[in-house]
C-alpha atoms as a PDB file:
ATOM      1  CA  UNK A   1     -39.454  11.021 -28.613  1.00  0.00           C
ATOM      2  CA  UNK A   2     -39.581  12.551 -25.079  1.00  0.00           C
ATOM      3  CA  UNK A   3     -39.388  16.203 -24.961  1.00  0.00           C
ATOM      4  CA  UNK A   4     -36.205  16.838 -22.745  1.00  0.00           C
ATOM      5  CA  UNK A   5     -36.506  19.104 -19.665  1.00  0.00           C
ATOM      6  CA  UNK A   6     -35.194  22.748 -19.834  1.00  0.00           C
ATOM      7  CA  UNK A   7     -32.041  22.962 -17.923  1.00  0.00           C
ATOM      8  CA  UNK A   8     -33.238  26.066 -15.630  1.00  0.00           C
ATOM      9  CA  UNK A   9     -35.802  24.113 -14.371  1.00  0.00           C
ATOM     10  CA  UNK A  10     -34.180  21.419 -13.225  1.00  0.00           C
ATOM     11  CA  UNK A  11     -34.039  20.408  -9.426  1.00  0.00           C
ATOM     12  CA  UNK A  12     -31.438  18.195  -8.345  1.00  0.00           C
ATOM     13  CA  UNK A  13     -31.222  16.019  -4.983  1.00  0.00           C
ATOM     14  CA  UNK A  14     -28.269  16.457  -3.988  1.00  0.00           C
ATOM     15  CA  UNK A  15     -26.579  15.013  -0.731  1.00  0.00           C
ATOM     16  CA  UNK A  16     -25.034  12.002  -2.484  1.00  0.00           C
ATOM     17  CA  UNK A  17     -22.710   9.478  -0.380  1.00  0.00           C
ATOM     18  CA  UNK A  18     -18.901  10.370  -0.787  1.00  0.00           C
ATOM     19  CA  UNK A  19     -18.941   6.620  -1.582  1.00  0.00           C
ATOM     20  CA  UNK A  20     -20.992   7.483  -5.045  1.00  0.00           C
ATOM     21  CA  UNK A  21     -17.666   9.767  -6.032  1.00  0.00           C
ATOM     22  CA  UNK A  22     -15.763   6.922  -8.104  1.00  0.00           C
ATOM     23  CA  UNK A  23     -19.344   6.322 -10.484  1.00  0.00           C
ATOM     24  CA  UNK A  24     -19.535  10.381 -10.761  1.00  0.00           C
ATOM     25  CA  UNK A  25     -15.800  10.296 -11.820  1.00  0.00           C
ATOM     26  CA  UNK A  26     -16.178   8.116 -14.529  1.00  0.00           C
ATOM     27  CA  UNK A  27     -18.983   9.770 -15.829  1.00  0.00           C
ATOM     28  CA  UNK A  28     -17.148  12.879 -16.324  1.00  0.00           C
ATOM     29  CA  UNK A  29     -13.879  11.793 -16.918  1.00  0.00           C
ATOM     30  CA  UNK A  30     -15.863   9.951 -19.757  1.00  0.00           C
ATOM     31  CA  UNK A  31     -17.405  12.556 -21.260  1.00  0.00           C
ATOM     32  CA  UNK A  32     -14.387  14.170 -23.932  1.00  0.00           C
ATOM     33  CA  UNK A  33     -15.067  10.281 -25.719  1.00  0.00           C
ATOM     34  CA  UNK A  34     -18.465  10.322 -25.483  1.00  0.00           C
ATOM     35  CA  UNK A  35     -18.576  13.480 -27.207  1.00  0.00           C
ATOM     36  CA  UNK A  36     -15.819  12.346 -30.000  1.00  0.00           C
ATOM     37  CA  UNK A  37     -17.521   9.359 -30.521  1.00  0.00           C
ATOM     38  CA  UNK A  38     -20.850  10.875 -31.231  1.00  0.00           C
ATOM     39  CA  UNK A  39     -19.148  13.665 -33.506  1.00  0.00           C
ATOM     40  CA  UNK A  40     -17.226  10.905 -35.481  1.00  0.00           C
ATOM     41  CA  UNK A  41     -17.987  11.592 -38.929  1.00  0.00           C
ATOM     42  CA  UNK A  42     -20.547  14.307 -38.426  1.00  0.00           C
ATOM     43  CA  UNK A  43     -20.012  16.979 -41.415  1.00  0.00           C
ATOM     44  CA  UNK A  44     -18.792  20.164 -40.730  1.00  0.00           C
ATOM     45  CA  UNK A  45     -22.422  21.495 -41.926  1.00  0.00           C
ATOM     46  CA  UNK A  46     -24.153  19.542 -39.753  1.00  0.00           C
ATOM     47  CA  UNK A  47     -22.120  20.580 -36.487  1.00  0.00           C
ATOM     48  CA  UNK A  48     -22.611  24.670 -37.230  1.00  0.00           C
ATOM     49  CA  UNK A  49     -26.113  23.956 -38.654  1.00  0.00           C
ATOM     50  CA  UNK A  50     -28.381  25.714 -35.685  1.00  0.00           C
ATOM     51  CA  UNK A  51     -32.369  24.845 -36.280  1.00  0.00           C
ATOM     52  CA  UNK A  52     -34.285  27.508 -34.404  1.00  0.00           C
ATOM     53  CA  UNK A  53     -31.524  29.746 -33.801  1.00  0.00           C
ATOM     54  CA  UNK A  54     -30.549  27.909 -31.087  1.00  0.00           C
ATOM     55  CA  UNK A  55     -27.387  26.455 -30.297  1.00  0.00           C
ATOM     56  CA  UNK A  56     -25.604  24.423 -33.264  1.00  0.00           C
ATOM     57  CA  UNK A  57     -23.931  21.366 -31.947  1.00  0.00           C
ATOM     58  CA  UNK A  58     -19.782  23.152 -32.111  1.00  0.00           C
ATOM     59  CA  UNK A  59     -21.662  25.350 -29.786  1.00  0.00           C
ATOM     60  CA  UNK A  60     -23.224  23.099 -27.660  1.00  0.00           C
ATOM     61  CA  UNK A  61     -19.309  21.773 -27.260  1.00  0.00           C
ATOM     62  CA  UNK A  62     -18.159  24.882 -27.002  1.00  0.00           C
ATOM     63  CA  UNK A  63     -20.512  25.806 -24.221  1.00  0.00           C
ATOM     64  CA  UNK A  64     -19.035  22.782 -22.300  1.00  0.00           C
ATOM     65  CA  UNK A  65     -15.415  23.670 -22.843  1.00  0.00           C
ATOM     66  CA  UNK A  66     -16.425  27.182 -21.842  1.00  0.00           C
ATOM     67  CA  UNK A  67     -17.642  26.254 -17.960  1.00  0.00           C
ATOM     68  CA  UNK A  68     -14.205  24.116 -17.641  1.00  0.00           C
ATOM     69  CA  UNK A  69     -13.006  27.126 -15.678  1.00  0.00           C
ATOM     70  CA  UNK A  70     -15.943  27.459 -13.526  1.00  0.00           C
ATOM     71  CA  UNK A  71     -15.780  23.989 -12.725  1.00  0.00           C
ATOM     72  CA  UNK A  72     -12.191  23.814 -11.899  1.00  0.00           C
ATOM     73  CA  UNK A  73     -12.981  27.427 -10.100  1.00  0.00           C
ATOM     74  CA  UNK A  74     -15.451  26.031  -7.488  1.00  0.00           C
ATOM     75  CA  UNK A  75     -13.214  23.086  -7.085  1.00  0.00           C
ATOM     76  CA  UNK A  76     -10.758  25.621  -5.561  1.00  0.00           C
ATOM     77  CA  UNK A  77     -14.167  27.379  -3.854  1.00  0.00           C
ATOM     78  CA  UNK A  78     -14.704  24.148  -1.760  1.00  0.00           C
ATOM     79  CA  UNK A  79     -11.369  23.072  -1.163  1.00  0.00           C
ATOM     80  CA  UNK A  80     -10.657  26.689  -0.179  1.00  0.00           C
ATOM     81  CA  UNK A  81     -13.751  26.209   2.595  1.00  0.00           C
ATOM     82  CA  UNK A  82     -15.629  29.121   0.691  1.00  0.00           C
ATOM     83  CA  UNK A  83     -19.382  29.816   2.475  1.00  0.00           C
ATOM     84  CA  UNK A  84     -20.827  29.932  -1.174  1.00  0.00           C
ATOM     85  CA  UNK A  85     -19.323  28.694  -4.629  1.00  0.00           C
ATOM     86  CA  UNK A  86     -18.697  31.290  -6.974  1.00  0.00           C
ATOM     87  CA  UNK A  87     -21.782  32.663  -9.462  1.00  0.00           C
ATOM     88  CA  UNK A  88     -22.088  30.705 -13.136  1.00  0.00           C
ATOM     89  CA  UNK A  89     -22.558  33.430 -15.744  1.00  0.00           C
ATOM     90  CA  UNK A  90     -26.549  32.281 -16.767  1.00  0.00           C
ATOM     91  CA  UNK A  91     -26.807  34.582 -19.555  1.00  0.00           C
ATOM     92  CA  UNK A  92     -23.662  32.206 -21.229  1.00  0.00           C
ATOM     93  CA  UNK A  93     -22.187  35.793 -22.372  1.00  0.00           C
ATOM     94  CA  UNK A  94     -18.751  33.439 -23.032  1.00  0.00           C
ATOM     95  CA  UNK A  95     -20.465  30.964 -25.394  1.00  0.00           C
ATOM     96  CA  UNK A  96     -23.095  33.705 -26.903  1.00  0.00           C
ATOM     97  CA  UNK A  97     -19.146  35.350 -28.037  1.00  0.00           C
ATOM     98  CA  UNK A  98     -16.917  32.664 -28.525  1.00  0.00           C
ATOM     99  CA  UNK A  99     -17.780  31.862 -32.260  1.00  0.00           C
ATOM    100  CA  UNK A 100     -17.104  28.567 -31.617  1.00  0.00           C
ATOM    101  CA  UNK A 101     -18.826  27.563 -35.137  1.00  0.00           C
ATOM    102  CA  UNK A 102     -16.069  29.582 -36.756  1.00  0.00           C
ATOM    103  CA  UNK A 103     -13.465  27.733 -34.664  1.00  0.00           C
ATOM    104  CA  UNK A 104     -11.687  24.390 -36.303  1.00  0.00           C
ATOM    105  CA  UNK A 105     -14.323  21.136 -34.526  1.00  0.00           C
ATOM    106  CA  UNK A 106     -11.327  19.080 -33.333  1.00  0.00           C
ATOM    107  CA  UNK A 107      -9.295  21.663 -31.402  1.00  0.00           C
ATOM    108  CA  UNK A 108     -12.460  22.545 -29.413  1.00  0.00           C
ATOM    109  CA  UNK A 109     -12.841  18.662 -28.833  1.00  0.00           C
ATOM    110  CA  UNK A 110      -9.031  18.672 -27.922  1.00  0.00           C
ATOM    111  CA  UNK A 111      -9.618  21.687 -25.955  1.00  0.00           C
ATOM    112  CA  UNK A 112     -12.140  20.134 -23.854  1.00  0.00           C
ATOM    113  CA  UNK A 113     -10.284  17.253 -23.419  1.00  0.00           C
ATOM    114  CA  UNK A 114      -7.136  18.855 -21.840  1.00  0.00           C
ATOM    115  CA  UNK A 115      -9.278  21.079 -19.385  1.00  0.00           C
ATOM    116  CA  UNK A 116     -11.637  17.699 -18.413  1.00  0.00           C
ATOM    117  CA  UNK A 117      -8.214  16.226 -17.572  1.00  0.00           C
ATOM    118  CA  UNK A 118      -6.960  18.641 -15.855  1.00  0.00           C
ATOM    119  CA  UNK A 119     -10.127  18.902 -13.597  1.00  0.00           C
ATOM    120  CA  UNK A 120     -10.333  14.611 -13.418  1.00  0.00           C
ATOM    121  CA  UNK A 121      -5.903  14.439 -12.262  1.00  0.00           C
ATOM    122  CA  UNK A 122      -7.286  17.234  -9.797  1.00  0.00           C
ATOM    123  CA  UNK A 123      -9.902  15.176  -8.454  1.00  0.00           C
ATOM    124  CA  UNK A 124      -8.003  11.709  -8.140  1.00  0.00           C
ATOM    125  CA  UNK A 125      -5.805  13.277  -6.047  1.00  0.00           C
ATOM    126  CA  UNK A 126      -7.888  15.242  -3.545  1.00  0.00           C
ATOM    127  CA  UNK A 127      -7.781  13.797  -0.110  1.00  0.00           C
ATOM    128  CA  UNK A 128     -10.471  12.090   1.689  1.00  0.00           C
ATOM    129  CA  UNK A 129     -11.402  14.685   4.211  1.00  0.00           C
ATOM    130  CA  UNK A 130     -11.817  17.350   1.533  1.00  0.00           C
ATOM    131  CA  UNK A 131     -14.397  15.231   0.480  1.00  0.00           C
ATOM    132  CA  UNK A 132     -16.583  17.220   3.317  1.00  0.00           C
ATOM    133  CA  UNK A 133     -16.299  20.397   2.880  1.00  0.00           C
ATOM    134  CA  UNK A 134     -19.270  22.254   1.724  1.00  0.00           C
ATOM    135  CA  UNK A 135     -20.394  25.212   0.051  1.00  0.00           C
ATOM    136  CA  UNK A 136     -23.799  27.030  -1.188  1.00  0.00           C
ATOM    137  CA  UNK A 137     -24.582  26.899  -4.562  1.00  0.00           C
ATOM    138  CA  UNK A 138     -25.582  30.160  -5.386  1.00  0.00           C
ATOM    139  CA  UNK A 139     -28.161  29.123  -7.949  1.00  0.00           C
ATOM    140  CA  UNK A 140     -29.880  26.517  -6.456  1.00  0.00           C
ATOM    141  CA  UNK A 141     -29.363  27.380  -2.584  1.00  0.00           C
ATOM    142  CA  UNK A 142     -27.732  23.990  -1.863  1.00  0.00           C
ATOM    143  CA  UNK A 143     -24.880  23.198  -0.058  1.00  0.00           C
ATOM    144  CA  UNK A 144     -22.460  21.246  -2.481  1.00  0.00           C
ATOM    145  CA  UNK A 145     -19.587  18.623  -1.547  1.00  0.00           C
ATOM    146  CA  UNK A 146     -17.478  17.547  -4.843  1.00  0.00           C
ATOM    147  CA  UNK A 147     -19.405  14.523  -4.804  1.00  0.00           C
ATOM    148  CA  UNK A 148     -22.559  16.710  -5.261  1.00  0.00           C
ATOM    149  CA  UNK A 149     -20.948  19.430  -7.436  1.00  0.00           C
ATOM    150  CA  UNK A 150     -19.559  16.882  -9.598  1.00  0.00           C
ATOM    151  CA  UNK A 151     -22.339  14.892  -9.966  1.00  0.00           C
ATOM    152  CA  UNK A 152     -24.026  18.777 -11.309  1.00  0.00           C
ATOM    153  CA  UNK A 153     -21.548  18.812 -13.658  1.00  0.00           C
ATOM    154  CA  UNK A 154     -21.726  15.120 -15.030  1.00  0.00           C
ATOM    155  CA  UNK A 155     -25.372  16.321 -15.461  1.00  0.00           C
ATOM    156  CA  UNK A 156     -24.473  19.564 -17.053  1.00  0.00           C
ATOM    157  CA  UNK A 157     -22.698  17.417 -19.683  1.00  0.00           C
ATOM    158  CA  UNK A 158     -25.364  14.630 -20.490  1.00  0.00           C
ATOM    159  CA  UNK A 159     -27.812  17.195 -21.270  1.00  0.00           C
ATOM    160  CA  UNK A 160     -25.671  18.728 -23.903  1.00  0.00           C
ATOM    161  CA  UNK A 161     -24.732  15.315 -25.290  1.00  0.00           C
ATOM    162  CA  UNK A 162     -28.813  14.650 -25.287  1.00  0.00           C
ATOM    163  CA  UNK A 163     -29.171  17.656 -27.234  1.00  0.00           C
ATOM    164  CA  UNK A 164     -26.063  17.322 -29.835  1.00  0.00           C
ATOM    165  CA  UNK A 165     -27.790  13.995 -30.045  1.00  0.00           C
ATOM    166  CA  UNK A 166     -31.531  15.487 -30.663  1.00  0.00           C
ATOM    167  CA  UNK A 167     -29.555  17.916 -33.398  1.00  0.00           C
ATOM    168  CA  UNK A 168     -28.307  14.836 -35.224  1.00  0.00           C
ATOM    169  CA  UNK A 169     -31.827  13.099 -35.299  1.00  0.00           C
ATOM    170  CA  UNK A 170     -33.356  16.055 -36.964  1.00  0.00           C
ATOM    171  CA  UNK A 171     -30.576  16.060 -39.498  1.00  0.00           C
ATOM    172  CA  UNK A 172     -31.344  12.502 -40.105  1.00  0.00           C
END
């Protein structure tokens, strides 16, 4: 197999056509199945089990439920006509404490789901010209539109789903 690419060093071209938004918004409105489908009869040992000390696969969805607010929170940046989006906590402090391998596995799916869906009604109903405004990603020194910050997050997602999905291939 491919080794995957670390998420840090990642560059994304952005400046996507607005008309790419409906593809994007699949992709993450998508994402709360993808993630119960692939966790569909996955043991509880298996989802907490963390090879390398790294993150076990309840974390891995944890971390995702975890930046629900900072998506939803730059929506409001852009829409708001902010000059930069607001800062992602890179150290993951909020996933590093969460214990989400202590937590029950479906109420963090279910958890996810609800904030996903919140985020995806907010986005279906956002009017054309916000589709324009723009803000600096403070990371990356980009300027964003939803179509671009969206498309960051749909990203954000399938390279936690590649990894849950490398954590189930080492289990076998």
């Amino acid at each position: 197999m491919v080794d995957r690419r670390l998420w840090f060093d990642r560059v994304f071209e952005l400046g996507l056509p607005v008309e790419a938004f409906p593809d994007i918004l699949e992709r993450v409105r998508g994402t709360p199945a993808r993630l119960e489908e692939r966790l569909a009869g996955v043991d509880a040992a298996a989802r907490v089990a963390r090879p390398g000390n790294r993150w076990s696969i309840q974390e891995n969805v944890g971390h995702l439920l975890d930046l629900e607010p900072l998506w939803a929170g730059r929506l409001d940046d852009l829409l708001g006509g902010v000059a930069e989006l607001r800062p992602a906590d890179l150290e993951n402090r909020k996933t590093r404490e969460a214990n989400h391998n202590a937590a029950e596995s479906g109420a963090r799916l279910a958890a996810f789901r609800s904030a996903r869906t919140d985020v995806v009604n907010r986005l279906e109903s956002t009017a054309a010209d916000d589709m324009a405004k723009e803000a600096l990603h403070p990371r990356l020194k980009q300027p964003m539109r939803i179509v671009d910050l969206f498309f960051f997050v749909a990203e954000h997602d399938d390279h936690h789903l590649a990894r849950i999905t490398e954590l189930l291939r080492q289990r076998g």
